[in-house]
PDB file of N, CA and C in Angstrom:
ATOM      1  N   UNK A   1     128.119  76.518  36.239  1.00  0.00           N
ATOM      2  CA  UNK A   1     128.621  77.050  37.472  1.00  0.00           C
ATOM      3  C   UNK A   1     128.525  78.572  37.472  1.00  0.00           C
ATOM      4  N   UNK A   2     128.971  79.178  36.290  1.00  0.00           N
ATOM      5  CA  UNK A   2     128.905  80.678  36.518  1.00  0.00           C
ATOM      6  C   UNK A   2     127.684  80.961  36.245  1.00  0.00           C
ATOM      7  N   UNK A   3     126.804  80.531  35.994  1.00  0.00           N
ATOM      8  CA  UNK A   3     125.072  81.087  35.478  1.00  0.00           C
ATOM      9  C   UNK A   3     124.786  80.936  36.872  1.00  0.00           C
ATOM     10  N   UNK A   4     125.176  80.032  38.231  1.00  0.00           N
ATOM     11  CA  UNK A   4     124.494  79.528  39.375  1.00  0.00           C
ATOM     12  C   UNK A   4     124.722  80.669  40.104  1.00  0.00           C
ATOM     13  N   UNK A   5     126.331  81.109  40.138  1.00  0.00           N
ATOM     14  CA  UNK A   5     126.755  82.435  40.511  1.00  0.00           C
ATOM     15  C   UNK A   5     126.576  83.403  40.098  1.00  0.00           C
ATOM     16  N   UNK A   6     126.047  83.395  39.170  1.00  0.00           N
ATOM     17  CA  UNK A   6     125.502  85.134  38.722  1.00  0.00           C
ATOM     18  C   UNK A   6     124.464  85.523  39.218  1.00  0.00           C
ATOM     19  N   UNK A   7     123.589  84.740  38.872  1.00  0.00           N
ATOM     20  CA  UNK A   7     121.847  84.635  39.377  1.00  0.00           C
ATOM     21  C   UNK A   7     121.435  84.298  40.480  1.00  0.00           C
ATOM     22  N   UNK A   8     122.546  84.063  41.573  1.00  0.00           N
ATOM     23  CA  UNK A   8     122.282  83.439  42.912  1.00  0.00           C
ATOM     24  C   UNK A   8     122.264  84.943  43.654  1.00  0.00           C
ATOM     25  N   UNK A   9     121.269  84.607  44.827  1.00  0.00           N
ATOM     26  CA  UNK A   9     120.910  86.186  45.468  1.00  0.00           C
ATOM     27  C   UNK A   9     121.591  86.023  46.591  1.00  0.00           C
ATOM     28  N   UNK A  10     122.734  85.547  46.513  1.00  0.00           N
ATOM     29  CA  UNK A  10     124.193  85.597  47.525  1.00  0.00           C
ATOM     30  C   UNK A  10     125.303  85.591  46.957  1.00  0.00           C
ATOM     31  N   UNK A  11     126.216  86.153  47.509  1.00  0.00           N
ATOM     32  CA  UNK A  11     127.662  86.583  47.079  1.00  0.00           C
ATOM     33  C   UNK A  11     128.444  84.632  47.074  1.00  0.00           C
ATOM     34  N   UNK A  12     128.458  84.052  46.025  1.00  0.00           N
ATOM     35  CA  UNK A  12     129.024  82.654  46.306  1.00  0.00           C
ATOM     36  C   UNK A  12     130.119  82.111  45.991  1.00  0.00           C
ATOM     37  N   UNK A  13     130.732  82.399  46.754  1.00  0.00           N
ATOM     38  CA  UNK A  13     132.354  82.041  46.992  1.00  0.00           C
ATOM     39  C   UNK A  13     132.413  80.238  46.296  1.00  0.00           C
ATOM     40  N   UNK A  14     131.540  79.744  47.095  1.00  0.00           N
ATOM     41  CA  UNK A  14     131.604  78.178  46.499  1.00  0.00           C
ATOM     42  C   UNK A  14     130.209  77.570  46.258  1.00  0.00           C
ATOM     43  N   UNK A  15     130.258  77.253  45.208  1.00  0.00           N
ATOM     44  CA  UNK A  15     128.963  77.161  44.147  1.00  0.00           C
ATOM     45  C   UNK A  15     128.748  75.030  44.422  1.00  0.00           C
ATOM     46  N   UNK A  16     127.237  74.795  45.136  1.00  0.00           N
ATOM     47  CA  UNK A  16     126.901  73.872  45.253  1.00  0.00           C
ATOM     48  C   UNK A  16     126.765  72.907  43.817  1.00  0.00           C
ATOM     49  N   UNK A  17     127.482  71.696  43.414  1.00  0.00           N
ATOM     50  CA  UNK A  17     126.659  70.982  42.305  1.00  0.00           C
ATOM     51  C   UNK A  17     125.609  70.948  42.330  1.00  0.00           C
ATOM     52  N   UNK A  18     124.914  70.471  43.605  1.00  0.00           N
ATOM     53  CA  UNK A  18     123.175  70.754  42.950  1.00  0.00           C
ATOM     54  C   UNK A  18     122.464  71.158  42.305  1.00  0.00           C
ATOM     55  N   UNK A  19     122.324  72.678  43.002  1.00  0.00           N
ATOM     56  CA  UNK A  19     121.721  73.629  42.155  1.00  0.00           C
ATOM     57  C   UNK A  19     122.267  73.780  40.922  1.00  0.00           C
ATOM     58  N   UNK A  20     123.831  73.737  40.653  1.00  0.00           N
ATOM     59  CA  UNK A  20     124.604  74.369  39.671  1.00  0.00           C
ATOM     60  C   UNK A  20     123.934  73.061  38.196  1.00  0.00           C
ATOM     61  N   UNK A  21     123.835  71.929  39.006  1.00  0.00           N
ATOM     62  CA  UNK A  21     123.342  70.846  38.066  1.00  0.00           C
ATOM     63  C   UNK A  21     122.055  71.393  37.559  1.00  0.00           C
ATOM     64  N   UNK A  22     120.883  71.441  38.444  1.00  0.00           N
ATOM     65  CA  UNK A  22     119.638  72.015  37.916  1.00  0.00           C
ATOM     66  C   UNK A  22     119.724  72.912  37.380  1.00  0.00           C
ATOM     67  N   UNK A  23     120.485  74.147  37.086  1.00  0.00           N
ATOM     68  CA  UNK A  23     121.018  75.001  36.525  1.00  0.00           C
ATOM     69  C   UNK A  23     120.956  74.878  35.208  1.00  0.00           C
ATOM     70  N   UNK A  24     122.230  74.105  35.233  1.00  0.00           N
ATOM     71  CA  UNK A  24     122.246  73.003  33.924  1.00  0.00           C
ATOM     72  C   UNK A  24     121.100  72.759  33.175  1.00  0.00           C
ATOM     73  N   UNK A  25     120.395  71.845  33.734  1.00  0.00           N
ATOM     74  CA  UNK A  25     119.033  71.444  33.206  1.00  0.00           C
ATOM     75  C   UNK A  25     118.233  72.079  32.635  1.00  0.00           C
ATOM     76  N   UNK A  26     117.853  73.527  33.235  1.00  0.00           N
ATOM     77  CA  UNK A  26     116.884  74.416  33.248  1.00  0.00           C
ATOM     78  C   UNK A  26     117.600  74.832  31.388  1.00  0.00           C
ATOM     79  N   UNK A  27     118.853  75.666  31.492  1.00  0.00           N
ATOM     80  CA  UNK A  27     119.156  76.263  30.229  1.00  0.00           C
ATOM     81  C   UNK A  27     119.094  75.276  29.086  1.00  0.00           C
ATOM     82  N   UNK A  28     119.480  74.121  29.445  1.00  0.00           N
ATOM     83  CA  UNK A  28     119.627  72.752  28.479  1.00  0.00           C
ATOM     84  C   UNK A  28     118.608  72.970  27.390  1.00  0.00           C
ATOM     85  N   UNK A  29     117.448  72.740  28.670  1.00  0.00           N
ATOM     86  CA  UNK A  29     115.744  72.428  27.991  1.00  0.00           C
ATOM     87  C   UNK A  29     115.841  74.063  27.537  1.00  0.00           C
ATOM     88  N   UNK A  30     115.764  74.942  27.954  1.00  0.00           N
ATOM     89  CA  UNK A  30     115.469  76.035  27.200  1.00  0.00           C
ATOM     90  C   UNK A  30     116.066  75.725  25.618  1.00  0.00           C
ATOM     91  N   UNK A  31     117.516  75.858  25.509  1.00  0.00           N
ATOM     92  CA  UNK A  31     117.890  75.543  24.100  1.00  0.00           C
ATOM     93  C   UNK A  31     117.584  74.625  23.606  1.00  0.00           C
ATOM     94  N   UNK A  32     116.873  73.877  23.856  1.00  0.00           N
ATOM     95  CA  UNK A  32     116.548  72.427  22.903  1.00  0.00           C
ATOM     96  C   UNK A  32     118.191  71.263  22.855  1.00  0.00           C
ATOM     97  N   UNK A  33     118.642  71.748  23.661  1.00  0.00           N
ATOM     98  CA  UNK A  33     120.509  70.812  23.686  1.00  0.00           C
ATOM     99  C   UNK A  33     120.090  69.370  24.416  1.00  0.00           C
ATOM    100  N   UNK A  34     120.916  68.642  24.303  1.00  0.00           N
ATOM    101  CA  UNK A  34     121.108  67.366  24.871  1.00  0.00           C
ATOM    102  C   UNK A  34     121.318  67.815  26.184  1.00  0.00           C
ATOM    103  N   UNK A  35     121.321  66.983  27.175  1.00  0.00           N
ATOM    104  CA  UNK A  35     121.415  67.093  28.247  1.00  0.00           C
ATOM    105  C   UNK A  35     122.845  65.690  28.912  1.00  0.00           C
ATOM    106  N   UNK A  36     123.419  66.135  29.669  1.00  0.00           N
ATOM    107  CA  UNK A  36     124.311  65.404  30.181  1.00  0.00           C
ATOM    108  C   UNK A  36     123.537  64.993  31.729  1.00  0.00           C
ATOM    109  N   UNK A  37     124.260  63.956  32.051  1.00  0.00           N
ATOM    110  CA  UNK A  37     123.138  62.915  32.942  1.00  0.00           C
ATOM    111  C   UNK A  37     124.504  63.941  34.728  1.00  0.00           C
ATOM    112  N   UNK A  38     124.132  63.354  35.824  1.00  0.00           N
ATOM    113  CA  UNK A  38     124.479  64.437  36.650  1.00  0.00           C
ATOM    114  C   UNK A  38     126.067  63.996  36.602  1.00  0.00           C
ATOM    115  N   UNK A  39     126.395  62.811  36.658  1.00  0.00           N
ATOM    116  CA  UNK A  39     127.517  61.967  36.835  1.00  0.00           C
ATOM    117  C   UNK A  39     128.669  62.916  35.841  1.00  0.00           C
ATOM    118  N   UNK A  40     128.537  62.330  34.774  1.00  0.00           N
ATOM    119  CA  UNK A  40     128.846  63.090  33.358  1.00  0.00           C
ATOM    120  C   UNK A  40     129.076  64.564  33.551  1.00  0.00           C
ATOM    121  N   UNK A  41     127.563  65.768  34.156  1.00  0.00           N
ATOM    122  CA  UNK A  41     128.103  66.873  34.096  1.00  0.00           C
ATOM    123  C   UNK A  41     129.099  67.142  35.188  1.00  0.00           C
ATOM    124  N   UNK A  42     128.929  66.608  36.472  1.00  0.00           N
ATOM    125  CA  UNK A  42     130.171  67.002  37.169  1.00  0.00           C
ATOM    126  C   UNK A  42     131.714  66.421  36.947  1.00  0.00           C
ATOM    127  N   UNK A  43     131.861  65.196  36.261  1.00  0.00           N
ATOM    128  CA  UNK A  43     132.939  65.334  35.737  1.00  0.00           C
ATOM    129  C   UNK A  43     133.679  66.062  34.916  1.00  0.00           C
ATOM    130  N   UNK A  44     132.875  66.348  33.977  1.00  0.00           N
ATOM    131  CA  UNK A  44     133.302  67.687  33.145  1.00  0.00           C
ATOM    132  C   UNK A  44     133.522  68.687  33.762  1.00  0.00           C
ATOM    133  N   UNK A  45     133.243  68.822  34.693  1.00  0.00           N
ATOM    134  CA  UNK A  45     132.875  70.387  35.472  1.00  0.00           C
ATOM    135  C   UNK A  45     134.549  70.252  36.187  1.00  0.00           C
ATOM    136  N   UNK A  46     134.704  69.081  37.120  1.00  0.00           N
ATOM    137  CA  UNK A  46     135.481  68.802  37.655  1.00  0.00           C
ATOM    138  C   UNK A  46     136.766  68.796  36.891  1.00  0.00           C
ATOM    139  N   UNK A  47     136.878  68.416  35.525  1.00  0.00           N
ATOM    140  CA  UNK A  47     138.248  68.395  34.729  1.00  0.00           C
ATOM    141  C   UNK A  47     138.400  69.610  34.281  1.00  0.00           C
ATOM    142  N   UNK A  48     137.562  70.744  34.625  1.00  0.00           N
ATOM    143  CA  UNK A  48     138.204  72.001  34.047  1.00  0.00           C
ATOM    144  C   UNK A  48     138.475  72.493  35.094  1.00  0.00           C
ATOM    145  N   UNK A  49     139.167  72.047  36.568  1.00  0.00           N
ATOM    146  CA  UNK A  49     139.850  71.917  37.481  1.00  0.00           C
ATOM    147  C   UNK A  49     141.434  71.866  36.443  1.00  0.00           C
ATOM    148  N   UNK A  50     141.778  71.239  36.030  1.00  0.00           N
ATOM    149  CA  UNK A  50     142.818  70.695  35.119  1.00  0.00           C
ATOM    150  C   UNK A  50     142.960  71.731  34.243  1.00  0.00           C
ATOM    151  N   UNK A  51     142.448  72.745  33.797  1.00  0.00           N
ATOM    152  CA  UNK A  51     142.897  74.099  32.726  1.00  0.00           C
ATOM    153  C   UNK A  51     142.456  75.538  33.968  1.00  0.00           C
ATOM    154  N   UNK A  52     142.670  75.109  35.339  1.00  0.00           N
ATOM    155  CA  UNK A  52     142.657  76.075  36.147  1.00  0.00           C
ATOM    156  C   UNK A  52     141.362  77.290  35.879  1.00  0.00           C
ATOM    157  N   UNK A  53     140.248  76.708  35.860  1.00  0.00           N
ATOM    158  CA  UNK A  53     138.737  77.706  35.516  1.00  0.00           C
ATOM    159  C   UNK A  53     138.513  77.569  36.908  1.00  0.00           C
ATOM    160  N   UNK A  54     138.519  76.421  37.633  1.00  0.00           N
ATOM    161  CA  UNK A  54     137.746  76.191  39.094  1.00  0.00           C
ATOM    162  C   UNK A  54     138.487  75.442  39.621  1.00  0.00           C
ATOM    163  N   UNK A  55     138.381  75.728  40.841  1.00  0.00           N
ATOM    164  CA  UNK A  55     139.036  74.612  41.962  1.00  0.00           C
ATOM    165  C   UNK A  55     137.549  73.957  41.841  1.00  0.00           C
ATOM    166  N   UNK A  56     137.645  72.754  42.788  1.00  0.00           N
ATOM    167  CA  UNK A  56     136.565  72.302  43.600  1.00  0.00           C
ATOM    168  C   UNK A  56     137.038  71.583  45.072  1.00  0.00           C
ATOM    169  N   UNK A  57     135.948  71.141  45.405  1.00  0.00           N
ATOM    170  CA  UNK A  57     136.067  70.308  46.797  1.00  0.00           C
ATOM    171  C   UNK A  57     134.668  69.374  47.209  1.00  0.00           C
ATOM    172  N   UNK A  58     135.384  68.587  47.960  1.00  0.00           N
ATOM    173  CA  UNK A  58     133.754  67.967  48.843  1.00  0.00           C
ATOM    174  C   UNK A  58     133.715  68.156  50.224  1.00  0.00           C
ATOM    175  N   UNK A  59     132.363  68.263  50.321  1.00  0.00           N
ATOM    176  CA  UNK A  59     132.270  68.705  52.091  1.00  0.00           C
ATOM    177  C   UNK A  59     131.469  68.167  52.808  1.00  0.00           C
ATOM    178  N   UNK A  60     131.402  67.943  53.864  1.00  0.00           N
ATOM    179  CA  UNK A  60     130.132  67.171  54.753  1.00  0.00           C
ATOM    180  C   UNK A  60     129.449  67.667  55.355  1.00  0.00           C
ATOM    181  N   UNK A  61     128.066  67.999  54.934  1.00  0.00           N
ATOM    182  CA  UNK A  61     126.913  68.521  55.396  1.00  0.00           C
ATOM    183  C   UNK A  61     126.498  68.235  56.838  1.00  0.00           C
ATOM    184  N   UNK A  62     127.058  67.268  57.613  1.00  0.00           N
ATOM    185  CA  UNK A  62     126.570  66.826  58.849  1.00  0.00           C
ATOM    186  C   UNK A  62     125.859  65.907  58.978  1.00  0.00           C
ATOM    187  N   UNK A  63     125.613  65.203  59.669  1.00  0.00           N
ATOM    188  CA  UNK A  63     124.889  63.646  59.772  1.00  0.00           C
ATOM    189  C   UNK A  63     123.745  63.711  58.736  1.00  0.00           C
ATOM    190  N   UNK A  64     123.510  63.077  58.461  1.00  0.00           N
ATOM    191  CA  UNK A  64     122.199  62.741  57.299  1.00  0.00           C
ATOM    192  C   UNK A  64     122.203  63.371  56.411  1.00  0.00           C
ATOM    193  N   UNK A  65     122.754  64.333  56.007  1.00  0.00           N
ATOM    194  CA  UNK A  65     122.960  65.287  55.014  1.00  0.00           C
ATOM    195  C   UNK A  65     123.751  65.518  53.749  1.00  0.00           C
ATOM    196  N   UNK A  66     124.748  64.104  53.974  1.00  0.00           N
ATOM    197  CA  UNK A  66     125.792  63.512  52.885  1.00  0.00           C
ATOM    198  C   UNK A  66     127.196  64.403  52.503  1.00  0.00           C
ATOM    199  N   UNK A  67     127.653  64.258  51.523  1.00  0.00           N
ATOM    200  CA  UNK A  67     128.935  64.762  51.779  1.00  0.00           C
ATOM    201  C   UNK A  67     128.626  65.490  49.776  1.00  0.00           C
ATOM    202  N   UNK A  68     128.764  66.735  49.728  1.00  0.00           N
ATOM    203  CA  UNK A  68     128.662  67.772  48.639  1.00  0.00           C
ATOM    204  C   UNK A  68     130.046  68.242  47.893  1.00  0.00           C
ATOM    205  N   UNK A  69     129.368  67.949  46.391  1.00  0.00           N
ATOM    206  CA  UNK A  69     131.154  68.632  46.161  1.00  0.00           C
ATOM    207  C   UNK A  69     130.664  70.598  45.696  1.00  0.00           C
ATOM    208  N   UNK A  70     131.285  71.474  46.147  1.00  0.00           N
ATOM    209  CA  UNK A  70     131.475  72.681  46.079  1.00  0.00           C
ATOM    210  C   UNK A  70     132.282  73.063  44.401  1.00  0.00           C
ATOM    211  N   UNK A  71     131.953  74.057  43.674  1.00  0.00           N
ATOM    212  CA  UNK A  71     132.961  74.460  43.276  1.00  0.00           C
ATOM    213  C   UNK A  71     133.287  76.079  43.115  1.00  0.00           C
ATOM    214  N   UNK A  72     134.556  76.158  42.966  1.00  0.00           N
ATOM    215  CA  UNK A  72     134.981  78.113  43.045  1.00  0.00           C
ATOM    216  C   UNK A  72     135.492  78.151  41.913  1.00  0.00           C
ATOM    217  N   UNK A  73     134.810  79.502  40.663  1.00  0.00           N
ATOM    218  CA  UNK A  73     135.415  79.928  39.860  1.00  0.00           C
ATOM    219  C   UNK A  73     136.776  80.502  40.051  1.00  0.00           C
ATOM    220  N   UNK A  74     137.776  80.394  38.941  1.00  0.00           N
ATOM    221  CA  UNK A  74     138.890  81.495  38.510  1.00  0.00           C
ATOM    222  C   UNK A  74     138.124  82.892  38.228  1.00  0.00           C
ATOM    223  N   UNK A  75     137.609  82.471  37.634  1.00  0.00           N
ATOM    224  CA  UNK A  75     137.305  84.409  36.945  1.00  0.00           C
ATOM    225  C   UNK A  75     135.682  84.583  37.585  1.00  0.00           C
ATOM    226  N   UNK A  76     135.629  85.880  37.289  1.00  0.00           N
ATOM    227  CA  UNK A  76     134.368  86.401  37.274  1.00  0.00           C
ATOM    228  C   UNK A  76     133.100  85.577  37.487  1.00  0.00           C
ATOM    229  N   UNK A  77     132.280  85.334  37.936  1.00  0.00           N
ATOM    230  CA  UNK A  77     130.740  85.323  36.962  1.00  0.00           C
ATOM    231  C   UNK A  77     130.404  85.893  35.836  1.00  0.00           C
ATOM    232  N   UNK A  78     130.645  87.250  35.964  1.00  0.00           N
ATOM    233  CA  UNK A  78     129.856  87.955  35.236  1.00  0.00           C
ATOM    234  C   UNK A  78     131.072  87.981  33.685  1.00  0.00           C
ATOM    235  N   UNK A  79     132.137  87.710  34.340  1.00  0.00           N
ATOM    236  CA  UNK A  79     132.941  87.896  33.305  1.00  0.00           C
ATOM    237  C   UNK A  79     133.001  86.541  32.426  1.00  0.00           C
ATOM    238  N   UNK A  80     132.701  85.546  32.876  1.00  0.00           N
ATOM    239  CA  UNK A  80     132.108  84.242  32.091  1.00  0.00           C
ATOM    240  C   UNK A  80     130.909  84.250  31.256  1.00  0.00           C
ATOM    241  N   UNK A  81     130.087  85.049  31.964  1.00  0.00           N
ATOM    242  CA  UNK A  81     128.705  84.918  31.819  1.00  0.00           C
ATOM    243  C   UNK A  81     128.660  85.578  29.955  1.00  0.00           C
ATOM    244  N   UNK A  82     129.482  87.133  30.406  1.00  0.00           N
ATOM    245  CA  UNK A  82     129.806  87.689  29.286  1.00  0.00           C
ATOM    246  C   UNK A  82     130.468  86.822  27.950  1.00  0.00           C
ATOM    247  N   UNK A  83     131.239  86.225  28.061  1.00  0.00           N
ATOM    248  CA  UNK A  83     131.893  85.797  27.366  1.00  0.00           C
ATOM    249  C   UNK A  83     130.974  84.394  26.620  1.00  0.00           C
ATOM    250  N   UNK A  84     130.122  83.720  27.218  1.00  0.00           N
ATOM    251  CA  UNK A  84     129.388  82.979  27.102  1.00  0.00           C
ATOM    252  C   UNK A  84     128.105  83.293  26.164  1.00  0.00           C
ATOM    253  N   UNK A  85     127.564  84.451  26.197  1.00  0.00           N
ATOM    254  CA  UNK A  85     127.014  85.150  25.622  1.00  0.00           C
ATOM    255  C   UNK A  85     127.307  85.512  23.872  1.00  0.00           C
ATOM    256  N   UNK A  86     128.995  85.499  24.157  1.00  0.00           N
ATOM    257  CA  UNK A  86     129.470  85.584  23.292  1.00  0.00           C
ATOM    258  C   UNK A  86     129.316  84.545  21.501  1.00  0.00           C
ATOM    259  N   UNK A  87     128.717  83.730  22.586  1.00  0.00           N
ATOM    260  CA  UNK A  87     128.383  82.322  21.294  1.00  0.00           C
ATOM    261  C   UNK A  87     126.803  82.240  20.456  1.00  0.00           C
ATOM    262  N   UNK A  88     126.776  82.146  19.311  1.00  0.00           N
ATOM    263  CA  UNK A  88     125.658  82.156  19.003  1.00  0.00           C
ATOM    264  C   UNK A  88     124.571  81.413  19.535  1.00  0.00           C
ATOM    265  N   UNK A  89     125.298  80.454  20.378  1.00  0.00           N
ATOM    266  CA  UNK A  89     124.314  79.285  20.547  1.00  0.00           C
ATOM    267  C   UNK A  89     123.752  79.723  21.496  1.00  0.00           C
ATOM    268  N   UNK A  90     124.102  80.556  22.678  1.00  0.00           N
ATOM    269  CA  UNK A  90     123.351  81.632  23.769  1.00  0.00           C
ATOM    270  C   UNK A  90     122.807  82.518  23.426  1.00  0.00           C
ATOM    271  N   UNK A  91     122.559  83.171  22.035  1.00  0.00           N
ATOM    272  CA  UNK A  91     122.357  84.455  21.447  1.00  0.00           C
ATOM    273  C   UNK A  91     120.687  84.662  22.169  1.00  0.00           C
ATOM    274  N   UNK A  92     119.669  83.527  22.837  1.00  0.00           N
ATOM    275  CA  UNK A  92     118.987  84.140  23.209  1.00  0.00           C
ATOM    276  C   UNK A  92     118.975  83.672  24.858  1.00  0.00           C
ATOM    277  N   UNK A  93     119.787  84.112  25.412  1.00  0.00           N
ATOM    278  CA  UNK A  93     120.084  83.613  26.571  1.00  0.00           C
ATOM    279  C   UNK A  93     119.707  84.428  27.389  1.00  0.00           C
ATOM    280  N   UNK A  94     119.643  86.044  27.353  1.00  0.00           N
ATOM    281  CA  UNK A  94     119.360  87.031  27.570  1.00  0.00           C
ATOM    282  C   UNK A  94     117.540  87.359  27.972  1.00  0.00           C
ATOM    283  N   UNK A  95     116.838  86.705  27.430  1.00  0.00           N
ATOM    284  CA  UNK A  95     115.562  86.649  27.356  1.00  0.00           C
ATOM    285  C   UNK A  95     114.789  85.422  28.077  1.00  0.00           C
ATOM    286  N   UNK A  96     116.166  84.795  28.370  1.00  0.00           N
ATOM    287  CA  UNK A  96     115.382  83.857  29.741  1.00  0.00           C
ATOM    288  C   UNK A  96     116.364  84.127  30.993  1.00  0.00           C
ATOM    289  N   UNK A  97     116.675  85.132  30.868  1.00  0.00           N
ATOM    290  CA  UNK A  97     117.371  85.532  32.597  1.00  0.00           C
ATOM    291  C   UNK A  97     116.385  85.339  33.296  1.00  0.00           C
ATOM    292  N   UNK A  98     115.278  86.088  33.453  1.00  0.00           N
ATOM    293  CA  UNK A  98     114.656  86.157  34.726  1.00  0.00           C
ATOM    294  C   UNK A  98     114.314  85.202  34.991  1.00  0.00           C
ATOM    295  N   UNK A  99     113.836  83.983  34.311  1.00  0.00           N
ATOM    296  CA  UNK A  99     112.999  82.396  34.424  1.00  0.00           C
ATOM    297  C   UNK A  99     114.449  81.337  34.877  1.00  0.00           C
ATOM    298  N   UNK A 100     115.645  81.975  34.373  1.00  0.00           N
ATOM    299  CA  UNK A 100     117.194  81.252  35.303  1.00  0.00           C
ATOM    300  C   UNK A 100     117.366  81.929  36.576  1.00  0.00           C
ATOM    301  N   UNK A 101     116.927  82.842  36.797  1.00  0.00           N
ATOM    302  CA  UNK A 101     117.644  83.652  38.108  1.00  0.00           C
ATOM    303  C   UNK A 101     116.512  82.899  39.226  1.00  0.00           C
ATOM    304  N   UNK A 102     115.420  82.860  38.624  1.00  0.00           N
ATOM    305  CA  UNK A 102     113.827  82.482  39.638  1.00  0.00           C
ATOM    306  C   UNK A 102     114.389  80.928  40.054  1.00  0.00           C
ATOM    307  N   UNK A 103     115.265  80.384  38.721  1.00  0.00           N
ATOM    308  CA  UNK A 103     115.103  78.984  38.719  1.00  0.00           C
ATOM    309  C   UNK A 103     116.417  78.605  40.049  1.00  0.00           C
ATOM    310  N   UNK A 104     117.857  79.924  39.817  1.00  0.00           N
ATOM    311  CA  UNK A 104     118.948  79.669  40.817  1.00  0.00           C
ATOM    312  C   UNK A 104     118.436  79.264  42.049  1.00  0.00           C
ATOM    313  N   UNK A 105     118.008  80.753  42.411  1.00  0.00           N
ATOM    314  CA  UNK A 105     117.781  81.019  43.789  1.00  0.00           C
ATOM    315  C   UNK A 105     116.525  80.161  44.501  1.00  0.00           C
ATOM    316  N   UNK A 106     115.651  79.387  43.719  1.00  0.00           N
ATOM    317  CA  UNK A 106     115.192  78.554  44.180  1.00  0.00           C
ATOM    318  C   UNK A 106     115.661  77.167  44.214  1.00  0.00           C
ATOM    319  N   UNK A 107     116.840  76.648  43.700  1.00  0.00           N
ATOM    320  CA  UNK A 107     117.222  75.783  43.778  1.00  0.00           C
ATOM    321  C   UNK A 107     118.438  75.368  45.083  1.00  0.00           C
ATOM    322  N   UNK A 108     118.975  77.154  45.385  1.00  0.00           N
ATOM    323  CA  UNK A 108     120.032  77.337  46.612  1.00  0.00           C
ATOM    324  C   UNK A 108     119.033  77.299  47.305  1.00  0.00           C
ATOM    325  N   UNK A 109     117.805  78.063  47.278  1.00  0.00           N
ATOM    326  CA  UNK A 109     117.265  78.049  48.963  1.00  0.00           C
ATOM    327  C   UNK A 109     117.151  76.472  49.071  1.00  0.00           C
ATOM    328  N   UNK A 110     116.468  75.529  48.795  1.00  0.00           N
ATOM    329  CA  UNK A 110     116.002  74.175  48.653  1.00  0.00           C
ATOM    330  C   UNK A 110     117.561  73.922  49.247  1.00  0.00           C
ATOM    331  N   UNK A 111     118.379  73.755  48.784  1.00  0.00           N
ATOM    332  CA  UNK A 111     120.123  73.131  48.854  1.00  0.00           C
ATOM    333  C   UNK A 111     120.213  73.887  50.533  1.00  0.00           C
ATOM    334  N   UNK A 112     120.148  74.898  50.346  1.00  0.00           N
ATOM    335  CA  UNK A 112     120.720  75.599  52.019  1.00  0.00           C
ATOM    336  C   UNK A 112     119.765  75.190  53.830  1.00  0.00           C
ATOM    337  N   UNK A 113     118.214  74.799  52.703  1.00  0.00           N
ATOM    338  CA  UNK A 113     117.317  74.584  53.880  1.00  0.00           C
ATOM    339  C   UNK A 113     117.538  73.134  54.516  1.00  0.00           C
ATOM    340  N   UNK A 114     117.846  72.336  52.906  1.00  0.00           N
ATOM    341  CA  UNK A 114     117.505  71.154  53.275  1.00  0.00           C
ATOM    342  C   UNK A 114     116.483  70.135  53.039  1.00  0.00           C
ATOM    343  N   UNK A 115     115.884  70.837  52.400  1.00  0.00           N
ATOM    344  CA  UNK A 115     114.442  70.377  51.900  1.00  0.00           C
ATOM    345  C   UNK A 115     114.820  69.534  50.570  1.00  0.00           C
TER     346      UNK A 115
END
């Protein structure tokens, strides 16, 4: 969620699962990590609702468009982002910004158009 909001080329108050999932994906495969299936990552995502990191919500896109769950950080982006960094296991996390930021903002435009 906070990598979706950092790297997203809009100010995002409430951060789409979608993208935030592909998100996911993208850094996963970079580190060579397991990957959690979408179900799985938004539950997790959703129970740290429960240690107050994020609210969330669901919303309805409008006829044909289905119903989305949103979520809003507690803290920062950047102040997550930092702290995240903080772990060895990100130690080269830094060196695939630009190939995550290319990967955000193409995954919001896709989410916002509709496509």
């Amino acid at each position: 969620m906070a990598a979706t909001a950092h790297y997203g080329n809009e100010n995002l108050d409430w951060i789409p699962a979608g993208p935030a999932f592909k998100t996911y994906q993208y850094i996963a495969d970079q580190l060579d990590a397991d990957q959690y299936s979408r179900e799985t990552f938004v539950n997790h995502v959703t129970e740290q609702s429960t240690y107050g990191v994020l609210d969330f919500e669901r919303r309805d896109k409008g006829r044909g468009r289905g119903v989305h769950m949103y979520f809003s950080l507690s803290e920062s982006p950047v102040t997550i982002m930092e702290t995240i960094r903080e772990d060895s296991r990100f130690e080269n996390l830094p060196k695939e910004e630009p190939p995550i930021r290319t990967v955000v903002r193409e995954r919001l435009r896709i989410f916002h158009s509709g496509s």
